[in-house]
C-alpha atoms as a PDB file:
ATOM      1  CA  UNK A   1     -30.284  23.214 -17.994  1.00  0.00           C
ATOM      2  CA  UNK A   2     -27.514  21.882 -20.107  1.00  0.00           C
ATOM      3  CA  UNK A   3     -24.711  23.122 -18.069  1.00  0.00           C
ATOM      4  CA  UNK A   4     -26.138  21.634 -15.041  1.00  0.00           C
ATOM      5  CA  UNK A   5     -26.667  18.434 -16.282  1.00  0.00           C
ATOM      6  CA  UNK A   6     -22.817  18.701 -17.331  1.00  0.00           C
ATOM      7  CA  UNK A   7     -21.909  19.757 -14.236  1.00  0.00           C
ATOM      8  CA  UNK A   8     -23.506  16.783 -12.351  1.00  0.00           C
ATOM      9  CA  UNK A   9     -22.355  14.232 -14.975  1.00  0.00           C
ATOM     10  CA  UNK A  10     -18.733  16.093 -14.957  1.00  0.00           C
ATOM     11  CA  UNK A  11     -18.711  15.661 -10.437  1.00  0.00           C
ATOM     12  CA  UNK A  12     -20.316  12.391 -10.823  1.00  0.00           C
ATOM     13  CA  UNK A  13     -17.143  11.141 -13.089  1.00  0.00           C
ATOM     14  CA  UNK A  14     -14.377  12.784 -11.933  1.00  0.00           C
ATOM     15  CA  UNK A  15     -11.246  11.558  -9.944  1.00  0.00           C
ATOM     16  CA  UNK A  16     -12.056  15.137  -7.747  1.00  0.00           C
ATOM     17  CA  UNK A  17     -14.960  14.492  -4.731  1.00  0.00           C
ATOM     18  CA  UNK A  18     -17.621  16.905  -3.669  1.00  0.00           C
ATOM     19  CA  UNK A  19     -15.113  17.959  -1.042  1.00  0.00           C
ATOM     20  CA  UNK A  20     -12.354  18.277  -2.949  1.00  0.00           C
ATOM     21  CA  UNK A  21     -10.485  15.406  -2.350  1.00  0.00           C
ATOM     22  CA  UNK A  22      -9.712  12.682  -4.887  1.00  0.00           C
ATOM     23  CA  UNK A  23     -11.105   9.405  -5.098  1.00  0.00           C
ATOM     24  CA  UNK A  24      -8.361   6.793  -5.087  1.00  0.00           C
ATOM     25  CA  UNK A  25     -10.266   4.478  -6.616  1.00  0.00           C
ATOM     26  CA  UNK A  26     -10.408   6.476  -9.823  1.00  0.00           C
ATOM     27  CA  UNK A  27      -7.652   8.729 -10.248  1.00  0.00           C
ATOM     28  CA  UNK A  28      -5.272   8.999 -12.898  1.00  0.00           C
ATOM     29  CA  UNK A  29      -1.437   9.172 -12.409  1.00  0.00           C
ATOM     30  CA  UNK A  30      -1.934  12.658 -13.178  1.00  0.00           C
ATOM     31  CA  UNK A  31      -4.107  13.553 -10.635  1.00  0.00           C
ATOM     32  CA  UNK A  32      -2.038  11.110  -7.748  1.00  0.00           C
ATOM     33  CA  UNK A  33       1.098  13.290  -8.643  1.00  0.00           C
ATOM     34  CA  UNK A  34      -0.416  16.458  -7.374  1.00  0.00           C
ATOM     35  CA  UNK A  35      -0.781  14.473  -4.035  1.00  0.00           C
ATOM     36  CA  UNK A  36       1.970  15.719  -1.286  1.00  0.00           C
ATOM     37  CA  UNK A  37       4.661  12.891  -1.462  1.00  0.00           C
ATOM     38  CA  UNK A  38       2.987  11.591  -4.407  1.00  0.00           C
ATOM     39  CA  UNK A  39       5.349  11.917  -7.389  1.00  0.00           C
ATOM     40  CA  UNK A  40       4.924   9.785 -10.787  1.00  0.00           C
ATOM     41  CA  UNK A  41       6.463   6.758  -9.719  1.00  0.00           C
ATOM     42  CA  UNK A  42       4.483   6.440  -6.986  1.00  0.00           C
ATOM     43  CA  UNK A  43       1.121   7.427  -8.643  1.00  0.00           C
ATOM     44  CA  UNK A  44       2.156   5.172 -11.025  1.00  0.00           C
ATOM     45  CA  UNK A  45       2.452   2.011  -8.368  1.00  0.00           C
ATOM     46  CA  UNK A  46      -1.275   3.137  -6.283  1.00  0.00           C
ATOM     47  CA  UNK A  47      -2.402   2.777 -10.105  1.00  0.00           C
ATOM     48  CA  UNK A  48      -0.883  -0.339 -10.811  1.00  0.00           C
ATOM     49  CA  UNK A  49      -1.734  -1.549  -7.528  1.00  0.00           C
ATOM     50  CA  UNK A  50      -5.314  -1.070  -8.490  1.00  0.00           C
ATOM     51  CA  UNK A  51      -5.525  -2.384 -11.698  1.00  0.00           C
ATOM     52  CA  UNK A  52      -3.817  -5.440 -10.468  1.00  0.00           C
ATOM     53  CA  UNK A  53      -6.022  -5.893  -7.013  1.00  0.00           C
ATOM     54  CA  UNK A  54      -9.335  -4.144  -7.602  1.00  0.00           C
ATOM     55  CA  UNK A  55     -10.057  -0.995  -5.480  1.00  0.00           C
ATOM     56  CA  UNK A  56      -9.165   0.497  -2.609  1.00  0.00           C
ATOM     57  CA  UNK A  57     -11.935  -0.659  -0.086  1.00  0.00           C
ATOM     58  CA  UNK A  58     -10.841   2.060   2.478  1.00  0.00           C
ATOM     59  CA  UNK A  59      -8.835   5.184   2.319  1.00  0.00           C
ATOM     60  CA  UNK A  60      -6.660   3.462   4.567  1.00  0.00           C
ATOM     61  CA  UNK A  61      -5.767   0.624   2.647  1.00  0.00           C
ATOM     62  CA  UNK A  62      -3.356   2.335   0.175  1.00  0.00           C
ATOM     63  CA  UNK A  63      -0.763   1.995   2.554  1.00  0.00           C
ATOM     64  CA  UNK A  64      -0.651  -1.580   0.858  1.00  0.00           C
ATOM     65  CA  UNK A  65       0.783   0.017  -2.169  1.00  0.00           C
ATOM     66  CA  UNK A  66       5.059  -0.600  -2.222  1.00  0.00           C
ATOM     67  CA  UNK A  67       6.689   3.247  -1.572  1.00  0.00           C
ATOM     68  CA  UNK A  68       3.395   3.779   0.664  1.00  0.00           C
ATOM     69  CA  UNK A  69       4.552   4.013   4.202  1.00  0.00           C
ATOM     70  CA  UNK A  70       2.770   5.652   7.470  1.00  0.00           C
ATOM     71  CA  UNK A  71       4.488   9.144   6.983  1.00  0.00           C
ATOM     72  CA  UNK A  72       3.080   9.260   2.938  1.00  0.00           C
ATOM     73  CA  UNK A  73      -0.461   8.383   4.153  1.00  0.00           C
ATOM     74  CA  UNK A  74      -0.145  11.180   7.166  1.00  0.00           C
ATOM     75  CA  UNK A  75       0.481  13.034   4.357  1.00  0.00           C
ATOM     76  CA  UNK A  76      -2.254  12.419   2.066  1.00  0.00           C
ATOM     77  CA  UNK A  77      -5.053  10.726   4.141  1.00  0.00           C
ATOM     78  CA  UNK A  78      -6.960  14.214   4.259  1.00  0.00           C
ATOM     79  CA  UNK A  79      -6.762  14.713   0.455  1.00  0.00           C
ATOM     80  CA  UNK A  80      -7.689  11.532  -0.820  1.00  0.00           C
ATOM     81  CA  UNK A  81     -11.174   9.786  -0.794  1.00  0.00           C
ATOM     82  CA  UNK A  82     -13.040   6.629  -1.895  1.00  0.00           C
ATOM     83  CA  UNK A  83     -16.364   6.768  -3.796  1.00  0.00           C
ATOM     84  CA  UNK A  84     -16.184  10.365  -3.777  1.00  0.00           C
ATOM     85  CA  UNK A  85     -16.431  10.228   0.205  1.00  0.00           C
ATOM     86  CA  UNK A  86     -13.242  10.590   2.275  1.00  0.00           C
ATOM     87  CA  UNK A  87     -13.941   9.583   6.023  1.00  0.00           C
ATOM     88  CA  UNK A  88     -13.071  11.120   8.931  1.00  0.00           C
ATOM     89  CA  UNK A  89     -10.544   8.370  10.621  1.00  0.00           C
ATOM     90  CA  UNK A  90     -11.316   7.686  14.142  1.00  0.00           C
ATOM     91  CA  UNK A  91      -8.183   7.602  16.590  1.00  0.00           C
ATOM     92  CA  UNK A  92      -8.299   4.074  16.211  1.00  0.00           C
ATOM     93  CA  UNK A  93      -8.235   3.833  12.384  1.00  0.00           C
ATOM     94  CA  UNK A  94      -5.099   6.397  12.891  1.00  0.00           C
ATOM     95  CA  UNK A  95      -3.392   4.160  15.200  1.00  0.00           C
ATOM     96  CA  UNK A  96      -4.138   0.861  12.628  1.00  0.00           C
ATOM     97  CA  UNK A  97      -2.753   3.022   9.661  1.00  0.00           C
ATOM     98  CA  UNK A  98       0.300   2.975  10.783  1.00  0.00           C
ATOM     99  CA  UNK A  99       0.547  -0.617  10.808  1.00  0.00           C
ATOM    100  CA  UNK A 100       1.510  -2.583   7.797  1.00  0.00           C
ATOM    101  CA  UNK A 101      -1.474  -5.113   6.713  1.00  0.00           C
ATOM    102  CA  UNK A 102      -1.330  -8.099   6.481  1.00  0.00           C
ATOM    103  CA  UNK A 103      -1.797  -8.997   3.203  1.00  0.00           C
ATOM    104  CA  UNK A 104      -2.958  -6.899  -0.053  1.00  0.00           C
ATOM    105  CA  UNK A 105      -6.280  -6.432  -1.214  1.00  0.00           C
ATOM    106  CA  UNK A 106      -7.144  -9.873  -3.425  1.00  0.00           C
ATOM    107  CA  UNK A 107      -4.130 -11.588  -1.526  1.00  0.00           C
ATOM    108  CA  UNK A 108      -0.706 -11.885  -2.257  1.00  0.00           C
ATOM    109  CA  UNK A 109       0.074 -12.527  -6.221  1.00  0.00           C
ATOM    110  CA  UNK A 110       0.772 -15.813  -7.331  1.00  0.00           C
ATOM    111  CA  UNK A 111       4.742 -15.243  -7.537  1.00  0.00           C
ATOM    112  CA  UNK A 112       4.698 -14.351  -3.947  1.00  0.00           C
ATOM    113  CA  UNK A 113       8.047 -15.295  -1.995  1.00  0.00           C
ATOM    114  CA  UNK A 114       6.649 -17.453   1.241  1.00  0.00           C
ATOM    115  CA  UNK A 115       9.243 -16.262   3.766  1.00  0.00           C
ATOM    116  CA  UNK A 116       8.867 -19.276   6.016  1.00  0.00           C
ATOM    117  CA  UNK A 117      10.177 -21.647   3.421  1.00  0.00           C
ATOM    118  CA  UNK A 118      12.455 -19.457   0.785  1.00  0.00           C
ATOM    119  CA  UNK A 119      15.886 -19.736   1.165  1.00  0.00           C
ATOM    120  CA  UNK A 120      18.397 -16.702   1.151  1.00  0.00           C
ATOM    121  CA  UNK A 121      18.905 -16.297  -2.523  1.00  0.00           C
ATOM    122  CA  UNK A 122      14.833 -16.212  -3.246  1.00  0.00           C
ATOM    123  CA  UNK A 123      14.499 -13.799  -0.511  1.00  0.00           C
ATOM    124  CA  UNK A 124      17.089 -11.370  -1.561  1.00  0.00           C
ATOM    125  CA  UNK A 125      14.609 -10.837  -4.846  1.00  0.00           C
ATOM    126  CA  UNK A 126      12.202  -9.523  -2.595  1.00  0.00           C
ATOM    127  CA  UNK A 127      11.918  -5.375  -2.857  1.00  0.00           C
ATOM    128  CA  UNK A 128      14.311  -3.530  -0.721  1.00  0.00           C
ATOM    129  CA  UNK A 129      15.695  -7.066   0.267  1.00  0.00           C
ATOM    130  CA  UNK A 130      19.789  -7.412  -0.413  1.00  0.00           C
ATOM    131  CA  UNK A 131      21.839 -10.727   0.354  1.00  0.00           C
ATOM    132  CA  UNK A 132      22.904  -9.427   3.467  1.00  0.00           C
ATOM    133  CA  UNK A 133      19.087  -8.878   4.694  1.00  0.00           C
ATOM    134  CA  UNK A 134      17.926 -12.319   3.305  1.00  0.00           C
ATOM    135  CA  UNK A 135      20.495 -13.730   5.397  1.00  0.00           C
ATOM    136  CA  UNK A 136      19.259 -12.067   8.337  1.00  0.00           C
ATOM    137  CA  UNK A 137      16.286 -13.142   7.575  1.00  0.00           C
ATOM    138  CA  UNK A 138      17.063 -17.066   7.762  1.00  0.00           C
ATOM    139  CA  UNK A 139      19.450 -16.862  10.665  1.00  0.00           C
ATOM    140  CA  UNK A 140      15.881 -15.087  12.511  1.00  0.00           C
ATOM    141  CA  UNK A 141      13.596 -17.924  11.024  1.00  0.00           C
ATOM    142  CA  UNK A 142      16.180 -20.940  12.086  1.00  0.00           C
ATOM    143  CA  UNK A 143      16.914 -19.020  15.681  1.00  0.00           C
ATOM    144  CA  UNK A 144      13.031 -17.969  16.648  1.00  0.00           C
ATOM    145  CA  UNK A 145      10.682 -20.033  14.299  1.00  0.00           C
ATOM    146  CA  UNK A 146       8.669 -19.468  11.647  1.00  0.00           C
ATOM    147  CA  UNK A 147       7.078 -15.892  10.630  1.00  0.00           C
ATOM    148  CA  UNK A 148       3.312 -15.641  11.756  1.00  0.00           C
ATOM    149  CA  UNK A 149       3.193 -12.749   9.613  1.00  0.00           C
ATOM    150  CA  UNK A 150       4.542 -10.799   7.099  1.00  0.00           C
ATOM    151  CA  UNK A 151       5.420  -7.998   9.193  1.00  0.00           C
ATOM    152  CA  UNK A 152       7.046  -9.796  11.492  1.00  0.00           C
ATOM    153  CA  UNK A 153       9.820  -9.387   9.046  1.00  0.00           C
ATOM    154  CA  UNK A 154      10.291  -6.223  11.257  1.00  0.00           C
ATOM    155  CA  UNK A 155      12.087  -8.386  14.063  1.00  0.00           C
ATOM    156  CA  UNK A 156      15.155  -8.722  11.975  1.00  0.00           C
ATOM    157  CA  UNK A 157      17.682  -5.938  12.396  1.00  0.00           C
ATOM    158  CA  UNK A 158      17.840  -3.649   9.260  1.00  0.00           C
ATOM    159  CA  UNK A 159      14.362  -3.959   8.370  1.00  0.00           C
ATOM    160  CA  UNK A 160      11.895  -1.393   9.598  1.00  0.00           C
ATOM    161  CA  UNK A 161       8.071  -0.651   8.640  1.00  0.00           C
ATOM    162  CA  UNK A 162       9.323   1.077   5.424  1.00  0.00           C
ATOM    163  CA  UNK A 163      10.750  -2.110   4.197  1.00  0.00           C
ATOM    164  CA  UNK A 164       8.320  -4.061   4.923  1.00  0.00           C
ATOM    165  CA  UNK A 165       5.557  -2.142   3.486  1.00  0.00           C
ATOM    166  CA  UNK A 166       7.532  -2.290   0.558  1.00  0.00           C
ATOM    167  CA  UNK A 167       7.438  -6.527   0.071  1.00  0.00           C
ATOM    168  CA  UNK A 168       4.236  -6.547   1.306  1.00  0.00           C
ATOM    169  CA  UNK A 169       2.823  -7.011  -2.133  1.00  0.00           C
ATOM    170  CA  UNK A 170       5.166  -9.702  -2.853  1.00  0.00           C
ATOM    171  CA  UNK A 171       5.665 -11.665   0.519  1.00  0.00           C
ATOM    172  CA  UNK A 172       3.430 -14.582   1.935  1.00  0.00           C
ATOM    173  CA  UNK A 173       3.446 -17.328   4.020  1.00  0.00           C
ATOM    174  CA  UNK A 174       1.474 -20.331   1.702  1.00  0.00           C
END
């Protein structure tokens, strides 16, 4: 009787689902690393991601993590879970993971960069974000108007899906 209750108590705590599959929400670094794609740096940014916006509300919201682009989650969005659970994605919830959201889960932090207002040197802090691309950046802003979005970053030449995935933690428009 013992070992069963252990064995419940043990599946009911551990970063591991039912199915295998381990719940985001949970998980040590150590158990993110063994993730494909997944290393230590990046297990350690989905945990600091966590700690500093509460949990993941959906599997597919970890692309909100920076170093969490589309091809990482095609890579892990049949190994990973939340609440013990993982859900079958629908075509349509494949199609929306690939696109960037639009802001992280709690909002953006308070030393957020608003990219409609920042000028060139304050953008260049932003992750993945040189001089040259902060430039870009203002010339786009001045020449078509102010960003609706945060991904909309992608209309400058030199910054793709990748990058902005990246600043997404760190970019806002308030």
């Amino acid at each position: 009787m013992f070992r069963i209750l252990f064995f419940v108590f043990a599946m009911l705590f551990s970063p591991v689902s039912w199915g295998g599959n381990i719940d985001i929400n949970i998980a040590g670094e150590a158990e993110l690393d063994t993730l494909p794609g997944i290393g230590p740096s990046k297990a350690k940014a989905i945990v600091d991601f966590r700690t500093q916006y509460g949990d993941f509300p959906s599997i597919e919201s970890i692309i909100q993590v920076p170093g969490i682009g589309p091809a990482t989650y095609a890579n892990i969005k049949d190994k990973i879970a939340i609440g013990g659970v993982a859900p079958a994605p629908s075509a349509e919830k494949a199609e929306t993971a690939a696109v960037v959201p639009a802001a992280p889960i709690g909002g953006p932090p308070t030393n957020a960069v608003n990219i409609n207002t920042a000028d060139a040197s304050t953008l260049a802090t932003l992750p993945g974000i040189g001089a040259t691309k902060a430039e870009a950046i203002v010339t786009d802003r001045e020449a078509n108007g102010p960003y609706a979005s945060c991904q909309d970053l992608a209309r400058v030449t030199g910054i793709g899906p990748a990058t902005v995935a990246n600043i997404i933690g760190t970019c806002t428009l308030k």
